[in-house]
Protein backbone atom coordinates (compact mmCIF):
# COMPACT_ATOMS: atom_id res chain seq x y z
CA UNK A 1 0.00 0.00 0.00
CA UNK A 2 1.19 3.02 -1.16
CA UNK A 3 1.41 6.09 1.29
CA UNK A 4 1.01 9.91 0.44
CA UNK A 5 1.13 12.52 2.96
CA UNK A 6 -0.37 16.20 2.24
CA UNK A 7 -1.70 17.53 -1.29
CA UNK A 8 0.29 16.60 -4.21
CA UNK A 9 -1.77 18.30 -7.22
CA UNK A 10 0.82 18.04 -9.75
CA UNK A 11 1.71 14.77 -9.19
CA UNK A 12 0.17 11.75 -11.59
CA UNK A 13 -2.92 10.69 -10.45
CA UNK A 14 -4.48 7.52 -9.52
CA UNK A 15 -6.54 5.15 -12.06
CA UNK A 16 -9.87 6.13 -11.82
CA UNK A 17 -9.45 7.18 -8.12
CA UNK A 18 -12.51 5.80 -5.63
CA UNK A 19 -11.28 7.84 -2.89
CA UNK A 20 -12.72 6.77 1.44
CA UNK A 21 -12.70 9.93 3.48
CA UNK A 22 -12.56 9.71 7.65
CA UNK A 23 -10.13 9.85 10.38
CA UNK A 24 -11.07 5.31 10.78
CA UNK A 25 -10.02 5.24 13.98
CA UNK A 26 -10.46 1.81 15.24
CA UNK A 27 -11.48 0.82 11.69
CA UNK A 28 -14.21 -0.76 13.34
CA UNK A 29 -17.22 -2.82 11.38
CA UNK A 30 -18.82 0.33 10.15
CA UNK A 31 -15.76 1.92 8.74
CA UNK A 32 -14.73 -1.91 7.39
CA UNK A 33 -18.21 -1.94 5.29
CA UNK A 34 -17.32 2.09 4.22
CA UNK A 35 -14.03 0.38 2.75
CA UNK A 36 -14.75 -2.78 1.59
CA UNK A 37 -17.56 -1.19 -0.84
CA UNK A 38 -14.68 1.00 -2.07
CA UNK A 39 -12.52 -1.57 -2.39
CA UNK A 40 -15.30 -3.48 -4.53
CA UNK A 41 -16.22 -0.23 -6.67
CA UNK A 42 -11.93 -0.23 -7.27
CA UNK A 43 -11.91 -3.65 -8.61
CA UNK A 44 -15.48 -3.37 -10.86
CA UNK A 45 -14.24 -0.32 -12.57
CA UNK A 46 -10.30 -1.52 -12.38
CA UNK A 47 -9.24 1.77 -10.73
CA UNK A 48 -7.47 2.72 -7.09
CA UNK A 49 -9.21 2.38 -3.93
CA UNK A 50 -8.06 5.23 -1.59
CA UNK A 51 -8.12 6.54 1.82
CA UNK A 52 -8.32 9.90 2.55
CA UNK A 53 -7.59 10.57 6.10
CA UNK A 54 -6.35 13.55 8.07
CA UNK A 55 -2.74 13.64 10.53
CA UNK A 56 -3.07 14.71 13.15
CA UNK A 57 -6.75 14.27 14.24
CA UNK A 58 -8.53 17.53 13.38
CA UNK A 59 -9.53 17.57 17.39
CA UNK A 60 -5.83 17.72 18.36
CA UNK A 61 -5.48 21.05 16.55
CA UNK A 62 -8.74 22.44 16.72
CA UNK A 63 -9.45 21.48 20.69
CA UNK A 64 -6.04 20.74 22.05
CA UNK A 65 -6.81 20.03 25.27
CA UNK A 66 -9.52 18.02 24.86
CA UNK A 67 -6.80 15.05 25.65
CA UNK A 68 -8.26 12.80 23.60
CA UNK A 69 -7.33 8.71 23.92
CA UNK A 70 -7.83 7.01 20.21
CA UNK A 71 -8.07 3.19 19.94
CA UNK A 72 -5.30 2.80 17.37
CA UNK A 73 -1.80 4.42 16.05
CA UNK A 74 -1.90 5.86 12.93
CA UNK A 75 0.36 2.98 12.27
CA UNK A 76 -1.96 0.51 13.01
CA UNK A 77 -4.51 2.40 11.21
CA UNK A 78 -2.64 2.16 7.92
CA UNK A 79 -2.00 -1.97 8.76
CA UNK A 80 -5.64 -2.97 9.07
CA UNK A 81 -6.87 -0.47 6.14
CA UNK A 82 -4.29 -2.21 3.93
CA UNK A 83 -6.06 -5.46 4.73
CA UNK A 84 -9.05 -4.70 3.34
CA UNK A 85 -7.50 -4.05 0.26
CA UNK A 86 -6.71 -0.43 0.12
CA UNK A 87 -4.19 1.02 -2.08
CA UNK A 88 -3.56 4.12 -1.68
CA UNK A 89 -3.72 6.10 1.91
CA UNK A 90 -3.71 9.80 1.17
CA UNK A 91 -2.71 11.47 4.58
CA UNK A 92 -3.53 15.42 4.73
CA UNK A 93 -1.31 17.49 7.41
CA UNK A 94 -4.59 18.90 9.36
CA UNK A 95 -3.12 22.45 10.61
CA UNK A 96 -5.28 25.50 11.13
CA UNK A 97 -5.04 26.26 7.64
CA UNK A 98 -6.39 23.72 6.32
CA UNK A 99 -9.23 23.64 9.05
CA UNK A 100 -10.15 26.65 7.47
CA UNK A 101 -10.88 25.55 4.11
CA UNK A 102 -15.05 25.95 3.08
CA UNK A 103 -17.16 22.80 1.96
CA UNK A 104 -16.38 23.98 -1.27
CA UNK A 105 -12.52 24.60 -0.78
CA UNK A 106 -11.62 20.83 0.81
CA UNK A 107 -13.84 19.40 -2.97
CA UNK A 108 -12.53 21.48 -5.00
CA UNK A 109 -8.47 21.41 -3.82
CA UNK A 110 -8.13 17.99 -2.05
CA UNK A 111 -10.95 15.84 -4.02
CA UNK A 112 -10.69 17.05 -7.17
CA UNK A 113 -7.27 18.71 -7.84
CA UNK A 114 -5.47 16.70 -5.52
CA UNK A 115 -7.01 13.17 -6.50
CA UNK A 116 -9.26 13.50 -9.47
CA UNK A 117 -11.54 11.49 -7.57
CA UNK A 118 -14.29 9.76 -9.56
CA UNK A 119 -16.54 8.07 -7.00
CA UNK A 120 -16.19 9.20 -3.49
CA UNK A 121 -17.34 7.31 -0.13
CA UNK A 122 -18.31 8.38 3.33
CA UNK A 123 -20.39 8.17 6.13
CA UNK A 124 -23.80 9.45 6.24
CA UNK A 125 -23.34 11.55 8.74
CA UNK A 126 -20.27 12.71 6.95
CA UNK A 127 -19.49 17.09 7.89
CA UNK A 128 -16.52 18.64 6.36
CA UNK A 129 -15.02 21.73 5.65
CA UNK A 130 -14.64 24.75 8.31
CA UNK A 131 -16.86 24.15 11.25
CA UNK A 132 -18.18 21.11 9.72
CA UNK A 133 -20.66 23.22 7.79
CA UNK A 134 -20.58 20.83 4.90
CA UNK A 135 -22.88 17.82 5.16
CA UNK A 136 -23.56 14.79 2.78
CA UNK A 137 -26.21 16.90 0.67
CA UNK A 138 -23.43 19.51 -0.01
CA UNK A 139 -21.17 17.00 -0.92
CA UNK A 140 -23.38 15.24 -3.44
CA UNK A 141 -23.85 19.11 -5.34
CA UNK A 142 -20.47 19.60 -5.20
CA UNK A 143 -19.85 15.95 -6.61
CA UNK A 144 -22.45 17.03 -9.59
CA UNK A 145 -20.61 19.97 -10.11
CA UNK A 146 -17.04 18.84 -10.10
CA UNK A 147 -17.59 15.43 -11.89
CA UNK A 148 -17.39 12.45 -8.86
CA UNK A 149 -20.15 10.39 -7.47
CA UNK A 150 -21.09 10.49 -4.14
CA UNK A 151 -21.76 7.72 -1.63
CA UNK A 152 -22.89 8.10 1.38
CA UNK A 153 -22.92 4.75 3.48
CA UNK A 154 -25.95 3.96 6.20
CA UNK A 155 -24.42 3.44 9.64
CA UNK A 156 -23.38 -0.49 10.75
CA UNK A 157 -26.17 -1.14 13.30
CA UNK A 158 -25.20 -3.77 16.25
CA UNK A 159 -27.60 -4.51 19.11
CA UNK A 160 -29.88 -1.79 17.68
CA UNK A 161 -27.63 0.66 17.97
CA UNK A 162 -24.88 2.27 15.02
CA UNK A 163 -21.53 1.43 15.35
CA UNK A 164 -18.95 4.15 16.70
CA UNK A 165 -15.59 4.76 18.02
CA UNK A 166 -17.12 6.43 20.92
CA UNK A 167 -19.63 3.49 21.08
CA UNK A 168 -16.34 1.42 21.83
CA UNK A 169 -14.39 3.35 23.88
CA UNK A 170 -17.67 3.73 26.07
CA UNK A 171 -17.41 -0.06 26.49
CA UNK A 172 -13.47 -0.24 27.08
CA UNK A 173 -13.60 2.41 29.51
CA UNK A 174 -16.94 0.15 31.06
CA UNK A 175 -14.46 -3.03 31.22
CA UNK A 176 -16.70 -4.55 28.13
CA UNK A 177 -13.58 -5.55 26.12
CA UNK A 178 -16.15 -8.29 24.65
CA UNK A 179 -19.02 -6.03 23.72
CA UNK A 180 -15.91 -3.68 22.13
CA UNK A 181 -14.83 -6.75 20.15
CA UNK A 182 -17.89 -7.71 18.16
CA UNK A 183 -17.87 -3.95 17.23
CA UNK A 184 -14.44 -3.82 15.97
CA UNK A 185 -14.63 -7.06 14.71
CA UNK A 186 -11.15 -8.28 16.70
CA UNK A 187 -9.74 -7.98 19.99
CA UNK A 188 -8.75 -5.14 21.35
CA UNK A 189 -5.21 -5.00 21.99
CA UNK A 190 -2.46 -3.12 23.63
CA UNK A 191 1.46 -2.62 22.74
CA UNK A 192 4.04 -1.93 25.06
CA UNK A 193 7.72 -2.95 26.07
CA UNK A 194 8.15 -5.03 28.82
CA UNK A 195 9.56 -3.24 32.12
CA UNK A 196 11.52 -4.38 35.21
CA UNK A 197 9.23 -3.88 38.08
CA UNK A 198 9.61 -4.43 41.74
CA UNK A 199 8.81 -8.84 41.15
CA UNK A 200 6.02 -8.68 43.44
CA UNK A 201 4.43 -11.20 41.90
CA UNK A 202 7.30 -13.14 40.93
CA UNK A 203 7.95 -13.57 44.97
CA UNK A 204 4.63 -14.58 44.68
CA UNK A 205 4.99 -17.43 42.42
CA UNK A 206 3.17 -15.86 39.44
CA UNK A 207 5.99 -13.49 37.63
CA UNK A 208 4.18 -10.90 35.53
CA UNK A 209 5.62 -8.91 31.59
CA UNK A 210 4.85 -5.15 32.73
CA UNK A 211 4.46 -2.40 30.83
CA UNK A 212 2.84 1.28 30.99
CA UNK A 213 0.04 1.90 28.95
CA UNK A 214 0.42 4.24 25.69
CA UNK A 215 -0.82 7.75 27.41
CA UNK A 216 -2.85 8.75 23.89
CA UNK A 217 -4.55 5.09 23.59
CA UNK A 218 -8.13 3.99 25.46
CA UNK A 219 -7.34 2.06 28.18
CA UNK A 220 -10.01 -0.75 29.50
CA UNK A 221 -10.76 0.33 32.90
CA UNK A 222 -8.77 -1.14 36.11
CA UNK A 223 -9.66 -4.43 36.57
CA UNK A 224 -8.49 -8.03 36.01
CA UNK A 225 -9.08 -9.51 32.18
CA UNK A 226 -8.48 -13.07 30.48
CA UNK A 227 -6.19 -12.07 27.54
CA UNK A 228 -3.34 -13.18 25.12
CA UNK A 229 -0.82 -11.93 24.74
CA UNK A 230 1.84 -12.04 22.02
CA UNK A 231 5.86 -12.18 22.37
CA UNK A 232 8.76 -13.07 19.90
CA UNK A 233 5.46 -13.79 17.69
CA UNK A 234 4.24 -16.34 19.87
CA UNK A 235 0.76 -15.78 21.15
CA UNK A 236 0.05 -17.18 24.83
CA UNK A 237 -3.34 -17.30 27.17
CA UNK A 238 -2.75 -15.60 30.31
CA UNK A 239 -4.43 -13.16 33.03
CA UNK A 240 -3.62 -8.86 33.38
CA UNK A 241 -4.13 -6.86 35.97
CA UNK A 242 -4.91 -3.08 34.91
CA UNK A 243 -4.61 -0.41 37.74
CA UNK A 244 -2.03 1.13 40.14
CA UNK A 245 -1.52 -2.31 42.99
CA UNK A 246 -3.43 0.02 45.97
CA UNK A 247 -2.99 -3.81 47.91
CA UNK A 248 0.77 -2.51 47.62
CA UNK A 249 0.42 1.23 48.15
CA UNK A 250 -0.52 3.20 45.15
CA UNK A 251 1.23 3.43 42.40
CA UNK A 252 1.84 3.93 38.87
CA UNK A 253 -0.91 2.72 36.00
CA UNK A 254 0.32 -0.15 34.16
CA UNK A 255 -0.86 -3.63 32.72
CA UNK A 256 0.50 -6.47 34.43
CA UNK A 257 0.17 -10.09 32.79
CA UNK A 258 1.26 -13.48 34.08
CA UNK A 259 1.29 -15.60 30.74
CA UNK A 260 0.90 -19.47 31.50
CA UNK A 261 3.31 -21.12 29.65
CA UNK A 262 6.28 -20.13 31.42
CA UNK A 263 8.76 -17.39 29.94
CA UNK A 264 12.10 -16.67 29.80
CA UNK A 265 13.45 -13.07 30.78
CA UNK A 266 10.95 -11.18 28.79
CA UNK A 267 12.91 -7.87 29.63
CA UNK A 268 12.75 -4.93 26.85
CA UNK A 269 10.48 -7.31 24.54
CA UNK A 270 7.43 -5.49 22.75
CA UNK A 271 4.81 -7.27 24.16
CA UNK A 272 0.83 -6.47 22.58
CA UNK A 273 -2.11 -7.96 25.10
CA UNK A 274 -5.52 -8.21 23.59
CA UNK A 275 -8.04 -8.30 26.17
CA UNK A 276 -10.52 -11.35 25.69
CA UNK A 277 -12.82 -10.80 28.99
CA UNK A 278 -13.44 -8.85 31.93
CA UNK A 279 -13.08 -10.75 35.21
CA UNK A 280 -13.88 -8.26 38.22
CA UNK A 281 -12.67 -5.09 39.43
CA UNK A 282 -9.72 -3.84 41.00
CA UNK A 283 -9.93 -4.26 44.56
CA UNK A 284 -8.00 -4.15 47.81
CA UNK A 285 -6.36 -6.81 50.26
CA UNK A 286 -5.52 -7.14 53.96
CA UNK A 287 -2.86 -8.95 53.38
CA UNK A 288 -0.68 -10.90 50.82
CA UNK A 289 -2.34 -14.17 51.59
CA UNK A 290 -5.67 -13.10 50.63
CA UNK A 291 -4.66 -11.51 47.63
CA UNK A 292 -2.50 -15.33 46.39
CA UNK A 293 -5.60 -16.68 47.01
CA UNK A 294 -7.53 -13.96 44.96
CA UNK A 295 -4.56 -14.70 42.23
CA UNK A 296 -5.14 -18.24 41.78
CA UNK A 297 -8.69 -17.64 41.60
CA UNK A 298 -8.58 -15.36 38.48
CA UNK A 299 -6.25 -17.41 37.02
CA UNK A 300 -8.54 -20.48 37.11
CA UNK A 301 -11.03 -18.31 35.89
CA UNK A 302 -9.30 -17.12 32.86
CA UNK A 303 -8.57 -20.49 31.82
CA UNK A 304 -11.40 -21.38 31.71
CA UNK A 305 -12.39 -18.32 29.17
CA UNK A 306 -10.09 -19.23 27.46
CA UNK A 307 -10.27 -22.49 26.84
């Protein structure tokens, strides 16, 4: 897949460009069916299927301290959009300029100009342009005007309801990591690199990989979870802890995991956990005995989840 960044005008275009337009963070089910029907429009009329997407998010610039948490990199963004057959990701530098640019502005410079797009696909509750003044029905004039097709996709409904990236960090940030996965349509997962700690719970017979979450990503809320977790490319059941140990004192947020096929030093490794199911909530303990016992119990518990 071939990657872009910002406007290239007087570069060669695409063949017969079917250009995807959203930030696809997640790239959850609904913005899966938003790409696979480009993908399937690319290969009927044996042109380019392309993503238009924006870097940073446009929130980052135009609410900064909103301190938003996304459920992907951009990195991992680009991965799963290649997989659905993309081609081309076109990624625009979103500054305040370019915020600034009318309905009539972003069609005319990015979709026409800049791609010479000839169908064009996006939400139906699609707004672009400054303030997000431009919605699908300007979109569709301008795409009469300037020679592309519009297509605006209904929303991916699940349990009733459509399917969002705020829909799924609602349930991460519940502890619903399984309701979260039928939206995305996979785990959700985690990267990190493993950390010395203070071996707590290797002096308790069940050594942990530790690492601190990504401070820009959704994190599941505290809790213990049934998960796998993936090493050296070898994938293993085990159990994490999220939270800050209060048993211990309080302290730092990070995810703890005790995989069950033992490990050798795992030290400095990139480690990603994807979180299979939510077991109970943090809690505290009078004493390290109770907690052991607390231990084995989740761990019986996750096995049996994932088995």
């Amino acid at each position: 897949m071939e990657i872009i960044r910002d406007q290239t005008s007087h570069g060669e275009k695409a063949v017969y460009p079917i250009v995807a337009v959203g930030n696809f963070d997640g790239v959850h089910r609904g913005h899966q069916a938003i790409l696979k029907q480009a993908v399937e429009r690319a290969t009927a009329e044996k042109g380019t299927g392309i993503v238009l997407t924006f870097e940073p998010h446009p929130l980052q610039v135009l609410a900064p301290t909103l301190n938003l948490k996304f459920l992907m990199t951009f990195e991992e963004r680009l991965h799963w959009i290649e997989t659905i057959g993309i081609r081309q990701v076109r990624a625009v530098s979103f500054t305040r300029d370019f915020a600034n640019f009318s309905p009539g502005d972003f069609a005319r410079k990015i979709l026409c100009e800049d791609l010479g797009a000839k169908e064009v696909f996006v939400g139906n509750h699609f707004a672009f342009g400054k303030d997000r003044r431009g919605a699908v029905s300007d979109l569709h004039a301008l795409g009469n005007e300037l020679g592309f097709k519009v297509h605006a996709m209904e929303a991916v409904l699940i349990g009733g309801r459509p399917v969002s990236s705020s829909r799924i960090r609602e349930c991460l940030m519940a502890g619903r990591v399984g309701d979260a996965r039928e939206l995305l349509g996979r785990d959700y997962s985690l990267d990190g690199r493993v950390m010395t700690g203070a071996r707590r719970g290797r002096d308790m017979g069940y050594p942990t990989a530790n690492f601190k979450p990504p401070a820009d990503r959704v994190i599941p809320c505290n809790g213990i979870y049934a998960v796998r977790a993936e090493l050296n490319g070898h994938v293993s059941n085990g159990v994490s802890y999220i939270g800050t140990q209060p048993t211990m004192g309080s302290q730092e947020r990070m995810v703890e995991t005790h995989l069950f096929e033992p490990q050798s030093d795992l030290y400095d490794l990139p480690i990603r956990v994807s979180f299979i199911e939510w077991i109970r909530p943090e809690q505290t303990f009078q004493d390290k005995a109770e907690l052991v016992r607390q231990i084995e119990e989740d761990i019986h518990k996750a096995k049996a989840i994932l088995e």
